[in-house]
Structure formats: C-alpha cells, structure tokens
Protein backbone atom coordinates (compact mmCIF):
# COMPACT_ATOMS: atom_id res chain seq x y z
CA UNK A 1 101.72 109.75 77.11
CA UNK A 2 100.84 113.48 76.99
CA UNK A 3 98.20 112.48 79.86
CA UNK A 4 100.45 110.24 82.27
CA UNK A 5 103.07 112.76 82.84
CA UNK A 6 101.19 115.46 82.95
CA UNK A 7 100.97 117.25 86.38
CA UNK A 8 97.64 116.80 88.11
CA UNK A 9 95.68 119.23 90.39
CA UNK A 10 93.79 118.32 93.32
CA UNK A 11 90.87 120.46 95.11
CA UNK A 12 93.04 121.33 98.04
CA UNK A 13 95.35 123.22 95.66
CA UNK A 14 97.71 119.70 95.72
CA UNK A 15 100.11 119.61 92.04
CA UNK A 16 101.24 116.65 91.11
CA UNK A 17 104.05 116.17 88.92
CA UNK A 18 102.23 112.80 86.88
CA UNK A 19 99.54 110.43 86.71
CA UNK A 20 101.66 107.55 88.62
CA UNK A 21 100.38 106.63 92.17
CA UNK A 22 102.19 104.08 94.45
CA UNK A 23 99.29 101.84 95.64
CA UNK A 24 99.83 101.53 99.41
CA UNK A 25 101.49 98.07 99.91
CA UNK A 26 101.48 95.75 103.13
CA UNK A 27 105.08 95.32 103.46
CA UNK A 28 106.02 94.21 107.66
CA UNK A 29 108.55 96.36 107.56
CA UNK A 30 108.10 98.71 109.99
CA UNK A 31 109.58 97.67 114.18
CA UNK A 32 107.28 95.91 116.29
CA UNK A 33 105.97 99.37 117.92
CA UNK A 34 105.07 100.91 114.17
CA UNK A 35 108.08 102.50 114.51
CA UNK A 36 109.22 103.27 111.34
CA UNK A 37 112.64 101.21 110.02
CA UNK A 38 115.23 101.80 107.75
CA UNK A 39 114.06 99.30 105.47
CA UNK A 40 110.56 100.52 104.94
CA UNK A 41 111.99 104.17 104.59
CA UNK A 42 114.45 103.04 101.59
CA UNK A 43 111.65 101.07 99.93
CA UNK A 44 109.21 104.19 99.82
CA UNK A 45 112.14 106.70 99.07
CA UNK A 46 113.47 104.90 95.88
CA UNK A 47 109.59 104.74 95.08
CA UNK A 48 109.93 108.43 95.30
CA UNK A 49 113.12 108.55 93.60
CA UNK A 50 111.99 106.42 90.81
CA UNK A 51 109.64 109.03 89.71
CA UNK A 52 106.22 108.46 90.99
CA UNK A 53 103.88 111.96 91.34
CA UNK A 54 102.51 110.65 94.46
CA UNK A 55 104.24 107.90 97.21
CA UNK A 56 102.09 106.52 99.49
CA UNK A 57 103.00 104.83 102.80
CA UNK A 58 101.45 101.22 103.57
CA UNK A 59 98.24 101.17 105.55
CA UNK A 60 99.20 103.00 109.37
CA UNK A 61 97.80 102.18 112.19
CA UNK A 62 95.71 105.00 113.50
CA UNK A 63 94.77 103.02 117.43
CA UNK A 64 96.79 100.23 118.73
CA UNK A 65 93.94 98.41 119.03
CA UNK A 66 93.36 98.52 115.50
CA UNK A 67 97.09 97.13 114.72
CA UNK A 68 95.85 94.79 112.09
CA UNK A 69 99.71 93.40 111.06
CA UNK A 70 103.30 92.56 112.02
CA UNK A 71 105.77 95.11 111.60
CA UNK A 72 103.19 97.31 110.24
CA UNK A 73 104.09 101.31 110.27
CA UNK A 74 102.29 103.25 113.08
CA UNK A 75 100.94 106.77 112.86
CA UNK A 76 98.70 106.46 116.69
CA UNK A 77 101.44 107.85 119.11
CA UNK A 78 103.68 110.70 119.16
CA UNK A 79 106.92 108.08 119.20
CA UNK A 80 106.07 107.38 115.78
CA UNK A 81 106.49 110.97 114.58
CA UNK A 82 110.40 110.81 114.46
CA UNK A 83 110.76 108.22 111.66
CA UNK A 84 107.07 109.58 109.90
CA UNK A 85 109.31 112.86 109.82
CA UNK A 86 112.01 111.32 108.90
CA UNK A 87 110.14 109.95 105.89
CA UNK A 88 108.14 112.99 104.30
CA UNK A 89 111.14 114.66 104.14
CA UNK A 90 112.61 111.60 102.08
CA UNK A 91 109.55 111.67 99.75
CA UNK A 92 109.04 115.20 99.36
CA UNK A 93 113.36 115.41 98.49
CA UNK A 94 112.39 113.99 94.93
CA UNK A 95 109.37 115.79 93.95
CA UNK A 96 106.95 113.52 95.17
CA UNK A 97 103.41 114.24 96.79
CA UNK A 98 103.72 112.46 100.21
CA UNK A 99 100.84 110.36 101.83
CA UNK A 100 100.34 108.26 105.07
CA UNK A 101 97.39 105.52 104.42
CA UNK A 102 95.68 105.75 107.47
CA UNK A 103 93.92 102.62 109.05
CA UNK A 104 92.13 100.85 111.59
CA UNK A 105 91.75 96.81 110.82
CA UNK A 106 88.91 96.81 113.47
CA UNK A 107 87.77 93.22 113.63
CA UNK A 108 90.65 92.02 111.59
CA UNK A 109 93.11 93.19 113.84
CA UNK A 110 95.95 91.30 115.52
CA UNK A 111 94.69 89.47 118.63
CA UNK A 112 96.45 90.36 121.42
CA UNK A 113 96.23 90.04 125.12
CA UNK A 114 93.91 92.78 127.01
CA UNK A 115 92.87 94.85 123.53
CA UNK A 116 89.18 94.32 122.18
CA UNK A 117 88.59 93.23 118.59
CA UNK A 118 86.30 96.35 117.63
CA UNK A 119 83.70 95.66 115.30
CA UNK A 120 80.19 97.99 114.35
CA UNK A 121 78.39 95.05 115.42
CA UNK A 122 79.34 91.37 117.35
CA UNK A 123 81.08 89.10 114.90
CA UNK A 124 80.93 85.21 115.96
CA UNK A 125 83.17 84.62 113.33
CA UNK A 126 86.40 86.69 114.52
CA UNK A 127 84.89 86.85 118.18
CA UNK A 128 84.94 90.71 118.10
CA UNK A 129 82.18 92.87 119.70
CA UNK A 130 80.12 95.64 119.49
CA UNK A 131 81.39 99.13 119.66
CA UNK A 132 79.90 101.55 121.66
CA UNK A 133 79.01 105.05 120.58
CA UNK A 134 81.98 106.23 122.72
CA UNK A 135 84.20 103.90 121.20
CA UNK A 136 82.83 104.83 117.55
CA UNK A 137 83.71 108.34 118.36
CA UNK A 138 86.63 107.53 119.73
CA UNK A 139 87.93 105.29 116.77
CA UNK A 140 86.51 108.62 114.42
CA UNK A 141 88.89 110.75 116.42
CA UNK A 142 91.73 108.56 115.95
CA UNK A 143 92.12 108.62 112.84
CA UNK A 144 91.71 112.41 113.11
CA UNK A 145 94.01 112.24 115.16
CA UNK A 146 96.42 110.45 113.21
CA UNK A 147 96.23 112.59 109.99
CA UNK A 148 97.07 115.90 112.07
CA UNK A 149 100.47 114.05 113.22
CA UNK A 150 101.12 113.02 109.94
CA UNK A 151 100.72 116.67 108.90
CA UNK A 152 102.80 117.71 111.69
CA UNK A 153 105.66 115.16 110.20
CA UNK A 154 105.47 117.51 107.19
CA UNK A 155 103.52 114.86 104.75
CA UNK A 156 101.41 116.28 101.94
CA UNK A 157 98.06 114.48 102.73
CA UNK A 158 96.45 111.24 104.14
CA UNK A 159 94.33 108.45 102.48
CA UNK A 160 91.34 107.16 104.93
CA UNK A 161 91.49 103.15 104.19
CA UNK A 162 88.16 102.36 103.73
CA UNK A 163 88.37 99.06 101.61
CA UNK A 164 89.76 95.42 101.87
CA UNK A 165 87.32 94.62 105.05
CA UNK A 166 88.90 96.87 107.61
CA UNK A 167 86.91 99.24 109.91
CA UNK A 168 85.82 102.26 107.33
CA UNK A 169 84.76 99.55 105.26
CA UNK A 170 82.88 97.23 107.70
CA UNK A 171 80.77 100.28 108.47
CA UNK A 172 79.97 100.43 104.86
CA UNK A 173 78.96 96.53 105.25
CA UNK A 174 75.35 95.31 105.29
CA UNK A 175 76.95 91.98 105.94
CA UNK A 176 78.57 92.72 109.03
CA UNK A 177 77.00 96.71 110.26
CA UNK A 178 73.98 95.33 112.37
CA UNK A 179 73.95 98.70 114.13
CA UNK A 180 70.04 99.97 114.27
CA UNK A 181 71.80 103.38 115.57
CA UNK A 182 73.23 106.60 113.68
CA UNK A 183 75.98 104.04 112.48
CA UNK A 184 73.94 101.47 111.06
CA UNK A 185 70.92 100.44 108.45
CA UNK A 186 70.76 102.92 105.67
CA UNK A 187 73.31 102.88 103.38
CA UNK A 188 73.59 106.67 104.49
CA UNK A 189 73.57 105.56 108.13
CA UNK A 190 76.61 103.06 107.41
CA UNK A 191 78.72 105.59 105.48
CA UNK A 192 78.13 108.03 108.58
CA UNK A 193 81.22 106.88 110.18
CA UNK A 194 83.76 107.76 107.01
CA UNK A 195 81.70 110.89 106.66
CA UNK A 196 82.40 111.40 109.94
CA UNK A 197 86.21 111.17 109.50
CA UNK A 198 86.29 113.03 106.40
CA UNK A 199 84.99 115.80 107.97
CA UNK A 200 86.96 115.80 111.08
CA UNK A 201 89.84 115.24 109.13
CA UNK A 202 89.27 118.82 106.99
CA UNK A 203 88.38 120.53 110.04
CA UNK A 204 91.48 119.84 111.79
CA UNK A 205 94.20 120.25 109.13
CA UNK A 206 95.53 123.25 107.48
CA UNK A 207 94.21 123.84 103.73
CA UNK A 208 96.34 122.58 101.23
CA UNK A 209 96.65 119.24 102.68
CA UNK A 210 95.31 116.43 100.35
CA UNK A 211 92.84 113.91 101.49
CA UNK A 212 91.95 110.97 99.77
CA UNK A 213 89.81 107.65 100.25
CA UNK A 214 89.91 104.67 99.37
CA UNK A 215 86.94 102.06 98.35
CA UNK A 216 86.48 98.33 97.18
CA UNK A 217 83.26 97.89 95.24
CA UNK A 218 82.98 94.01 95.50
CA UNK A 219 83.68 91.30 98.18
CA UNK A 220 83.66 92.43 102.55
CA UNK A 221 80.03 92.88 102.16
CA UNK A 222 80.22 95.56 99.42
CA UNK A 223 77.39 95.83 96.80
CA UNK A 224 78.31 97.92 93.34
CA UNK A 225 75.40 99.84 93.37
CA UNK A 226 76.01 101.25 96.98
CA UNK A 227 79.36 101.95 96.85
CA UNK A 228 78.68 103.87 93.02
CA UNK A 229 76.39 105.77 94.93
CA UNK A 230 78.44 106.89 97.83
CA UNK A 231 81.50 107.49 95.42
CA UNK A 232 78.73 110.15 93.62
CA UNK A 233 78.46 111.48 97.40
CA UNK A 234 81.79 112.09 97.69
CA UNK A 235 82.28 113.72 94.53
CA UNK A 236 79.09 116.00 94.73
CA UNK A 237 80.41 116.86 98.28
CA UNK A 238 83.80 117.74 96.97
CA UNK A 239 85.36 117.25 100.50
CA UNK A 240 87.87 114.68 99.51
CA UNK A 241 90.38 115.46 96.77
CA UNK A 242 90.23 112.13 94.98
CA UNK A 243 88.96 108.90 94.92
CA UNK A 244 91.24 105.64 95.14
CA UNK A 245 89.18 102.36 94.13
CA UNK A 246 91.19 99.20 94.64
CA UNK A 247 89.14 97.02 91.89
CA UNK A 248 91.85 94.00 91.84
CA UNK A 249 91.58 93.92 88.37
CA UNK A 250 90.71 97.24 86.55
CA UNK A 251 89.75 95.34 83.39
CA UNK A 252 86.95 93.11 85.17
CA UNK A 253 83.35 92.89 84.94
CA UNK A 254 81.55 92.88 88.24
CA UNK A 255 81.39 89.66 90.25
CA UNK A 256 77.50 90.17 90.48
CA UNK A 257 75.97 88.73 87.79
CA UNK A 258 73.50 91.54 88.44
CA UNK A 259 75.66 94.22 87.28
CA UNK A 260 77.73 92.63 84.25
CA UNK A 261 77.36 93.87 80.93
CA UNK A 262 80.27 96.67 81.18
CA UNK A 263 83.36 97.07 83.39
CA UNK A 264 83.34 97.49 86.59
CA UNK A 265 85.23 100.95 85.94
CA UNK A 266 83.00 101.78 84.34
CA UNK A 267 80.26 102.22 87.07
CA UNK A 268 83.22 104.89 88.57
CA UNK A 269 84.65 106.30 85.47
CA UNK A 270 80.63 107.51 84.67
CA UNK A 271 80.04 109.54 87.56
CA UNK A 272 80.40 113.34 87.64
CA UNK A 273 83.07 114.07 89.66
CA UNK A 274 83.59 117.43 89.78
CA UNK A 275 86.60 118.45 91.07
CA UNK A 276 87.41 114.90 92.19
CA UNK A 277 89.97 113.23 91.11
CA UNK A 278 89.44 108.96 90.57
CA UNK A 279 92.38 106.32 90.06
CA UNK A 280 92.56 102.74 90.43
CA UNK A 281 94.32 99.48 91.48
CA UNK A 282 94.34 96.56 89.63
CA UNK A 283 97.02 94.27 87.05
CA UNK A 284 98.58 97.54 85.76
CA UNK A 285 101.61 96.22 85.56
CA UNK A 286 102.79 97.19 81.82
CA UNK A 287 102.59 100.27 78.93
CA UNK A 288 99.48 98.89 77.50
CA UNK A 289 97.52 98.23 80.87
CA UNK A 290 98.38 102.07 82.18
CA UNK A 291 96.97 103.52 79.06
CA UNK A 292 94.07 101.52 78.41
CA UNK A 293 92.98 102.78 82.37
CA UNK A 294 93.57 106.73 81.46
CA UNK A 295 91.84 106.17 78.24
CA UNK A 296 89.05 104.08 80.13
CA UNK A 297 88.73 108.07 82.08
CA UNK A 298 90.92 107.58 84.85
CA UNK A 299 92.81 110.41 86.56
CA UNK A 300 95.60 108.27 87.91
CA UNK A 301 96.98 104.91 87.81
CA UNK A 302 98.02 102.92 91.22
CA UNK A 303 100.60 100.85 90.67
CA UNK A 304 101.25 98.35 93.03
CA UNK A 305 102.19 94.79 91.81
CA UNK A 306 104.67 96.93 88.89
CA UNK A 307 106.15 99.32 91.60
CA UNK A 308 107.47 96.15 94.06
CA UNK A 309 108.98 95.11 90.47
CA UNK A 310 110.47 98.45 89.70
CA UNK A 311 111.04 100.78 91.79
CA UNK A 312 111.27 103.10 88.81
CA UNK A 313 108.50 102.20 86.53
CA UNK A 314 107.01 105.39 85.47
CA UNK A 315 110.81 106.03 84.37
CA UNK A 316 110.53 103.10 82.56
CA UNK A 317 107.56 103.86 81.08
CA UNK A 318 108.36 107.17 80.21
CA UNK A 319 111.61 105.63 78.33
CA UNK A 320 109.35 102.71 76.61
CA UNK A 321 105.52 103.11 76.31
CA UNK A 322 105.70 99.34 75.53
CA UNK A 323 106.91 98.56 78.73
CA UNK A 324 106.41 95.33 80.14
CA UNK A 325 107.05 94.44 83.75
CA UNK A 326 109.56 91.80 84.53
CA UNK A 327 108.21 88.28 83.82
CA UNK A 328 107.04 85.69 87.60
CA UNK A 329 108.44 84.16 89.45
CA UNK A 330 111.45 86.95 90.02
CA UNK A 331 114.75 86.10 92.20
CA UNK A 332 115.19 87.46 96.00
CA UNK A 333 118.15 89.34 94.13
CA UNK A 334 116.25 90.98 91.87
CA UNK A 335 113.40 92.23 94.58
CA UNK A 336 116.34 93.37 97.34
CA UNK A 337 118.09 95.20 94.21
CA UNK A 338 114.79 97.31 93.76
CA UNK A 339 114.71 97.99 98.04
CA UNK A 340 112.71 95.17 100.04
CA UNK A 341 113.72 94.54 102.86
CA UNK A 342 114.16 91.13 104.25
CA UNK A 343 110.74 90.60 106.13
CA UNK A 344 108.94 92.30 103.00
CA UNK A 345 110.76 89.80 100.86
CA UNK A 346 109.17 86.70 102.97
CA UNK A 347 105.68 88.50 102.51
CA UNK A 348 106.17 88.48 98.93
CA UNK A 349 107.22 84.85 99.19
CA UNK A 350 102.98 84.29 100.17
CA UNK A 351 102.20 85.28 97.14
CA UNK A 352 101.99 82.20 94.75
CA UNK A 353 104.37 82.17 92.37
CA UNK A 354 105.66 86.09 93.00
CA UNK A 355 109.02 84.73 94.15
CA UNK A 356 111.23 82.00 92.89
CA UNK A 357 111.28 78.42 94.65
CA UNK A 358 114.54 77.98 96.62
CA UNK A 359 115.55 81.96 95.73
C-alpha cells in the first residue's frame, strides 16, 4: 500500500502522485480525421478523475500514412492540436501526469487509396514495401514531430509505441527488418531507428517533459534475450524516463521454451536501471495482482483491462486492498456508466466474452 500511492519521480524531474498507470487503450473514439471527440476526452478525463498518477492517451497517429485504426486520435497535423489541448488541460485539472502514446502502425496500417504501407523491408504478406532512407528519416522526424505538438498542447510527456508489431517495433524485428543498411542486421542496427527517435525527441523538447517507451518481449518477431538487452541500453543510457513493457500477462513464463524457468518479469525486473523507472501490462485487474507486480520490483502498474472496468480503480483500491474487478461478461450499462463511448463499446464487444450477449 505504502508503495502504490506513493508519489514517483522520473529522471526529467516528472512527480507523480502514485504507482497507477492507465495502459494506453485502442478505443475508435476519436473523428475520422484523429480529431479528438467528446467521447474519447470524457473517457480519459474520468480516468484522470478517478485517481490515476499518470493518464495516458490511446496510441496517436504520428503520419497519416501510419493511421493504423478507425476513429483513432491523431497527433500528425496542427488541426489536431485544438482537442489534444483541450485534453491535457482535462488531465492535468485532477492531478494527473498527462501523456500522448505516440505511433506509427507502419505495415499494419489502414489501407487506403494513394498512401504506401511503410515497412523496414518488403512484406508479401501485408503487400507493404521498403522504406527508403528518406522515408526512415522522415517517419523518425514524425514522430519528433508529433511529441513537440503534444508539448505545445500543454501534455506532460509522450510514450514512443514501440511494441504490438507496429513500426518502432518492426525495426526491432529480425523477422520482418531485412534492411542490410544502418537500419537493419545487428540487433544494434535494428534498434537504431527508436534510438533515433529517442534522441530527437529530447533534443527538441523542453526539460521536464517525460518520455517513455514502450516494448513487447515475445511474439512480432521479438526474442527475450534481445529485447532484455536493449531495455539494459535504455536504462544505462538514462535518456528515457521509464520503461513500459506490455507482457500480456505479468505472471507468465516466457513463450520460448528457451528461456522458462522464471517469469518473464523477471528478465526486466533484474536489470539495473538506474534512474529508470519500469512498469508493466498484463491481467492486473484486482488488489492481489497489483501488489504481487510491485513486490515482483515493479515501479508502476498499467492498468488497462481494470481501468475500462472502473474508471476509478486505484480509488477503489485505495478503499479495499482486496479489491476485485467486476466479474465478465459486464452489461453495455455498466461500461457507458464508467465513460465509453458508443463506438468504444462495439470494440469491446470483439473481445470474447468482455461484453454481455444481447446487452
């Protein structure tokens, strides 16, 4: 308890109030342009409200090109800076730490009429094709781009998206990075690109503002061992503030039979970090999951699954350690009581057995 609302420092000078993260959540919200709607901004501010230390937006588009979802929230063009405004100053209004994802789907984007599918190297399977070095750069300076107008909209940092399969992470990707250039081979060589953005990302905001990345150790092409070893970069290079690893289930052992015999975590939770901070994602959904991931040496807990639940959770947590998250299937009631929207309540509808049949 002492531990999960206690307030948290970050590198950059960053407080947060508590441990409690909102994982950044596809939601669809958002108007066909990435403009940001009135739904998406009440289901992030009652986040906020409900008392987590840091509120995180869904992944944001950084290009249009790299537009990788309906409805999803936009951060590539000035338009977009009204309702990102709009929205930092609803976050920040309860105490909250306020962060755009940032993101570029690159060969999973949406396919749309004169817009490449960008990829590090041609992909058969989603048809995309190579980028060239000025599109690299280009994509780089995007998402540089993209965190100095989320500054300017008065948030408190950005996250650079670099798991799930999107473009950070198919960099990262022996699987699908069959670049023989800067960009490609070495596992060095394939992290150069998110190096790339971290750094451009420092050098063109204002100190104080937070910067954060996040990783998946397993599945896209990711191998454990790799993406332990870059983590140990990032930490030793102490130009991130903290590390978000989306581990789908924080309790796991790795996928690879080569590297079971101890959590998954654990292969994070071992590394110096220095004045990095680490969290994760994964089934924390109740009391006993949240403190079983601080006491596994976790600086945070991302809650994602439990915050579409709850709005409020570390409230509730903070008024029950024993809390347990409201039992599946839930009613549509029950999800537009605690702020989803109408399109984010059809997403959730996807999700086997999230939603109640006929509700």
């Amino acid at each position: 308890m002492t531990s999960l609302f206690s307030p948290l420092s970050f590198g950059c000078g960053a407080l947060l109030k508590n441990r409690f993260v909102l994982a950044p959540l596809t939601n669809l919200q958002s108007a066909p342009d990435g403009v940001l709607s009135d739904d998406e901004y009440k289901w992030l501010t009652m986040r906020a409200e409900g008392g987590f230390g840091l509120t995180m937006t869904c992944a944001a588009s950084v290009q249009e090109e790299g537009v990788g979802f309906p409805g999803q929230l936009g951060c590539h063009d000035d338009k977009h800076l009204p309702g990102l405004t709009r929205l930092a100053a609803g976050i920040k209004a309860h105490g909250s730490h306020a962060v755009v994802q940032i993101h570029n789907s690159g060969m999973r984007a949406l396919k749309r009429d004169g817009l490449k599918l960008m990829c590090p190297s041609d992909n058969e399977e989603t048809g995309a094709l190579a980028m060239s070095l000025d599109e690299v750069r280009h994509a780089r300076d995007c998402f540089v781009a993209a965190a100095v107008r989320a500054e300017k909209a008065g948030f408190d940092g950005v996250e650079l998206h670099g798991a799930h399969g999107y473009l950070i992470c198919q960099y990262l990707s022996a699987e699908i990075n069959k670049r023989d250039d800067a960009y490609g081979g070495s596992p060095d060589k394939r992290a150069r690109f998110l190096i790339e953005c971290i750094d451009g990302v420092r050098a063109a905001t204002k100190p104080g503002f937070s910067l954060g990345v996040r990783l998946s150790p397993e599945r896209f092409g990711m191998d454990v061992a790799e993406i332990r070893d870059l983590a140990q970069r990032l930490m030793r290079e102490a130009k991130i503030d903290y590390l978000d690893m989306s581990l789908w289930d924080v309790f796991k052992e790795p996928a690879d039979e080569k590297y079971q015999g101890k959590p998954l975590a654990a292969y994070f939770t071992e590394l110096d970090r220095g004045s990095v901070r680490l969290g994760a994602a994964g089934k924390l959904t109740d009391g006993a999951s949240v403190r079983r991931a601080m006491d596994m040496g976790f600086d945070f807990v991302a809650i994602g699954r439990g915050a579409i639940l709850h709005h409020d959770f570390p409230m509730k947590f903070e008024a029950n350690p024993a809390f347990t998250s409201i039992p599946l299937p839930v009613s549509a009631d029950h999800l537009r009581a605690e702020g989803l929207g109408e399109a984010f309540l059809n997403y959730m509808r996807t999700w086997k057995g999230f939603v109640a049949e006929g509700a």
